[in-house]
C-alpha atoms as a PDB file:
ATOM      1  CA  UNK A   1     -10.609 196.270  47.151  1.00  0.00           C
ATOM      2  CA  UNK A   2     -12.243 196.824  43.990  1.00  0.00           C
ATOM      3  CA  UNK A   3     -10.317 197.680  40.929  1.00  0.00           C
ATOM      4  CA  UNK A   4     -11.546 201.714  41.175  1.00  0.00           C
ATOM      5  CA  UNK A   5      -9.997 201.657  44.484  1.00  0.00           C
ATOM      6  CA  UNK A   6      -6.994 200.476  43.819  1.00  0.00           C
ATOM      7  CA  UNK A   7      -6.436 202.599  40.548  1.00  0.00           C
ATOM      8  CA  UNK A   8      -7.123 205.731  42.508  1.00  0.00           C
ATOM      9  CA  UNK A   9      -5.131 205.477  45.686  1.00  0.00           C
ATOM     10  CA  UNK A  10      -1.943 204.472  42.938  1.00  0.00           C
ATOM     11  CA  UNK A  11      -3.129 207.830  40.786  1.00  0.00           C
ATOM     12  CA  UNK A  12      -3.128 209.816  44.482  1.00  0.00           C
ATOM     13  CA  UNK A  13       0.017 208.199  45.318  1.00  0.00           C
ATOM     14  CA  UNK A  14       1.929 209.070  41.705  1.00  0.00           C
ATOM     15  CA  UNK A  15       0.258 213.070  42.459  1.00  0.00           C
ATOM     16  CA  UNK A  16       1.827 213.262  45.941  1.00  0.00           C
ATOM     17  CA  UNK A  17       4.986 212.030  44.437  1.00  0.00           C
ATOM     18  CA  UNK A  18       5.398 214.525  41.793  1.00  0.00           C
ATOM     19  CA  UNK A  19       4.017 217.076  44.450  1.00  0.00           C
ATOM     20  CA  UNK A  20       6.936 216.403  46.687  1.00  0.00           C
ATOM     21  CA  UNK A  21       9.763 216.328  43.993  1.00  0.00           C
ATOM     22  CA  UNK A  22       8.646 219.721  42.600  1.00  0.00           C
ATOM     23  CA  UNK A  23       7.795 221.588  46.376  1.00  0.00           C
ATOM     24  CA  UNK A  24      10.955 220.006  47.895  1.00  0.00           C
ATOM     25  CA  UNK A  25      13.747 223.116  46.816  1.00  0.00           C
ATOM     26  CA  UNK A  26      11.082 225.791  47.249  1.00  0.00           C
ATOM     27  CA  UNK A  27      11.597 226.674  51.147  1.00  0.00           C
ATOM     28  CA  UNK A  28      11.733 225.706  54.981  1.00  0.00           C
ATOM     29  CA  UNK A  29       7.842 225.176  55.241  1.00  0.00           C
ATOM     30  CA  UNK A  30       7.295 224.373  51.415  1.00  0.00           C
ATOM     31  CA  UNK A  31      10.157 221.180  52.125  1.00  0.00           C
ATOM     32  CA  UNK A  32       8.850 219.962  55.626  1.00  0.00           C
ATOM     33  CA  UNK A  33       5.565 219.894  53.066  1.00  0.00           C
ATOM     34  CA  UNK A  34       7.078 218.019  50.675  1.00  0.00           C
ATOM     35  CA  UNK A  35       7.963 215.303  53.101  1.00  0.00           C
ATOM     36  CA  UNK A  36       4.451 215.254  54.650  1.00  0.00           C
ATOM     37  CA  UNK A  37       3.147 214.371  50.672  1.00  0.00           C
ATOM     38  CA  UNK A  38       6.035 212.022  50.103  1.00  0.00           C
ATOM     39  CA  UNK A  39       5.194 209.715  52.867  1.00  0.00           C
ATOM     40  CA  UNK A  40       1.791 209.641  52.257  1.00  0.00           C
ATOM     41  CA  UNK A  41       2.159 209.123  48.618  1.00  0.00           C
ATOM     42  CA  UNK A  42       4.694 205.860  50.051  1.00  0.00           C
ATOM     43  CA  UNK A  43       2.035 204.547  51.765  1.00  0.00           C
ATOM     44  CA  UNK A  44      -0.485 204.887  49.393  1.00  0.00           C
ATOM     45  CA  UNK A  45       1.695 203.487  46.179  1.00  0.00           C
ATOM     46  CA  UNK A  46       2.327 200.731  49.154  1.00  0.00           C
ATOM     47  CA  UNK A  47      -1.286 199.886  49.491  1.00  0.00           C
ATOM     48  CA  UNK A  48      -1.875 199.974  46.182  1.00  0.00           C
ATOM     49  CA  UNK A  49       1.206 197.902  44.924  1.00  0.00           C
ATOM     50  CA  UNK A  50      -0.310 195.017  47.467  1.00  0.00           C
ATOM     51  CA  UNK A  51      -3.777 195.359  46.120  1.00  0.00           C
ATOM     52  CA  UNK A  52      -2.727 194.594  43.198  1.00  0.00           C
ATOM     53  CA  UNK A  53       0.135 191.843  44.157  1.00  0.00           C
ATOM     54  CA  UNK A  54      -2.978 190.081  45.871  1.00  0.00           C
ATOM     55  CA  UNK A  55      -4.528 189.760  42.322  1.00  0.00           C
ATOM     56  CA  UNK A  56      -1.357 188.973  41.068  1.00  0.00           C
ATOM     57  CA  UNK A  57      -1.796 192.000  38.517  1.00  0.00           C
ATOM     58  CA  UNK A  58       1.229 194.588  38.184  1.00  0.00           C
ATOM     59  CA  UNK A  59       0.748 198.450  38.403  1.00  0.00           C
ATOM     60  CA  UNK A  60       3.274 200.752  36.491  1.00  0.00           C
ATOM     61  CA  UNK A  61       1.607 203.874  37.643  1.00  0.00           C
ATOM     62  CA  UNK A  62       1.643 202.536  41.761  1.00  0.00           C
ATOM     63  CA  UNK A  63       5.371 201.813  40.721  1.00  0.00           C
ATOM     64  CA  UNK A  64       5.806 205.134  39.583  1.00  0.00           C
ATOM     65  CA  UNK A  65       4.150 207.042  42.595  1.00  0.00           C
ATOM     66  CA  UNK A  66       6.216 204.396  44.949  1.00  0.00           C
ATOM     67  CA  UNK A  67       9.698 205.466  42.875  1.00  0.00           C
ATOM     68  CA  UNK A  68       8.800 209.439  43.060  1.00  0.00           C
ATOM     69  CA  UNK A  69       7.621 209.540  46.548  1.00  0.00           C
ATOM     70  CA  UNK A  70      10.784 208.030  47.341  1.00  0.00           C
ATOM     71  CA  UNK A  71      12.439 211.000  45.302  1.00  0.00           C
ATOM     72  CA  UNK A  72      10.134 213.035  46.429  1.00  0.00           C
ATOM     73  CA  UNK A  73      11.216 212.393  50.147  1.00  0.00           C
ATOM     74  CA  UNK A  74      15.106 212.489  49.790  1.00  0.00           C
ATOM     75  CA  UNK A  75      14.720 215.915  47.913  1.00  0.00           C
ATOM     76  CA  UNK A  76      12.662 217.237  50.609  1.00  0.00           C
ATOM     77  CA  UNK A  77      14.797 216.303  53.428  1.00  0.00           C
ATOM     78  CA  UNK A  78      17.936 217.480  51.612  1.00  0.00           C
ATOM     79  CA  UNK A  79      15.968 220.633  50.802  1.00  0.00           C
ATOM     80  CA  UNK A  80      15.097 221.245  54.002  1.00  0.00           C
ATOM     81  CA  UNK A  81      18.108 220.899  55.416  1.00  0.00           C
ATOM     82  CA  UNK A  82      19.969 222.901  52.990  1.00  0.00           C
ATOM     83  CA  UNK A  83      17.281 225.992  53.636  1.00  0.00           C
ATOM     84  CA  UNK A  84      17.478 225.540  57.661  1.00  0.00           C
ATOM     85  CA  UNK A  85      21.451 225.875  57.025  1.00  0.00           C
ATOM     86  CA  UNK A  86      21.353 229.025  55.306  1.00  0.00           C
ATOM     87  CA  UNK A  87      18.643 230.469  57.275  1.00  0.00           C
ATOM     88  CA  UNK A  88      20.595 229.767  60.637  1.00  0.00           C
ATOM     89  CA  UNK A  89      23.488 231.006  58.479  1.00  0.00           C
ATOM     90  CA  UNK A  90      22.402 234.207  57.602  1.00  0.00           C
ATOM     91  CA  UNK A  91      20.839 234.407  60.983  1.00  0.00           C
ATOM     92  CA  UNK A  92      24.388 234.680  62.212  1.00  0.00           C
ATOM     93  CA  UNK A  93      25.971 236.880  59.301  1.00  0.00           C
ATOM     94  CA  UNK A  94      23.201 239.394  60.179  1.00  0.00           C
ATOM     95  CA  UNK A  95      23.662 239.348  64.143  1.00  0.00           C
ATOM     96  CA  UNK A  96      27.430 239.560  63.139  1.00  0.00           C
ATOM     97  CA  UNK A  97      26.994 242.961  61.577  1.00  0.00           C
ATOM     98  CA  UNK A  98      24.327 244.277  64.455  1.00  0.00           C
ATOM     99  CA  UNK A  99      26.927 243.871  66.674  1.00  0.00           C
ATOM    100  CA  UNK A 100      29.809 244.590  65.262  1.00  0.00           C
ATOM    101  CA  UNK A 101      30.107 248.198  62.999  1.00  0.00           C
ATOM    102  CA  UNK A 102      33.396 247.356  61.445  1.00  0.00           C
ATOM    103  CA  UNK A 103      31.776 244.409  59.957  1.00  0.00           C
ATOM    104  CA  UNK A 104      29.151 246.520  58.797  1.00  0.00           C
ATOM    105  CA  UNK A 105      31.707 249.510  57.281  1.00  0.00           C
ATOM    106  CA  UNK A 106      33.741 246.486  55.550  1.00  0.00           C
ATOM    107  CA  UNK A 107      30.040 244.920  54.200  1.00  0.00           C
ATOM    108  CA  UNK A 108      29.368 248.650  52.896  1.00  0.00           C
ATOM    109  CA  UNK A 109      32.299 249.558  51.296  1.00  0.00           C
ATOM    110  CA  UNK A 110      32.506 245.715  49.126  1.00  0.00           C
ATOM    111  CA  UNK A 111      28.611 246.274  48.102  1.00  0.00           C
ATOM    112  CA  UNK A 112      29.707 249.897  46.916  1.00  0.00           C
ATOM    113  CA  UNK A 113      32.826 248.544  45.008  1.00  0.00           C
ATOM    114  CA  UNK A 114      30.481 245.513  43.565  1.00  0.00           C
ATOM    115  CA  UNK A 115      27.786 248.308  42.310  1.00  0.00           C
ATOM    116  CA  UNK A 116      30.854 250.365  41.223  1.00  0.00           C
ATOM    117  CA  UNK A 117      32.333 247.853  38.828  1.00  0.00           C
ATOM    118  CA  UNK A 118      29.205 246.529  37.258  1.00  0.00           C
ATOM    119  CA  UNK A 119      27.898 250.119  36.572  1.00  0.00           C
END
């Protein structure tokens, strides 16, 4: 692979990292995103990092792609998870008060003393 080659798939791979670590808090979709770009920035730093092991040249910026696609991919899952938790958890706060008015009298009447004391 010539030397162009190699330089840009360790540049892509070093964008999809930083890519992933930034998306990964940002949402459900946004974090299953994130993991998409992380792997295919760790494949890409992985190509690279042999293309230029095979010359026996090193490669700080396929090392750095490699280390923050790897960053990138344990924020994203964690993100992800955290988001489906709260989203399943407020799924079942909210069909908690549908069916249940007291719940809904008791959530009224804390908001109201909440607004109450910060006023």
């Amino acid at each position: 692979m010539e030397q162009q080659g190699k330089k840009g798939l360790a540049i892509a791979s070093l964008v999809l990292g930083i890519a992933a670590c930034v998306i990964s808090w940002w949402g459900l979709v946004l974090g299953i995103i994130g993991i998409v770009c992380a792997i295919v920035g760790l494949i890409l730093a992985i190509n690279a990092q042999k293309s230029y092991k095979a010359l026996g040249q090193k490669n700080g910026i396929a090392t750095a792609g490699l280390v923050l696609s790897i960053i990138g991919l344990v924020l994203s899952i964690i993100g992800t998870i955290v988001c489906g938790v709260l989203l399943a958890a407020g799924t079942a706060v909210a069909n908690q008060i549908a069916n249940d008015p007291e719940v809904a009298n008791q959530l009224s009447s804390a908001l109201d003393q909440i607004s109450s004391s910060v006023n």
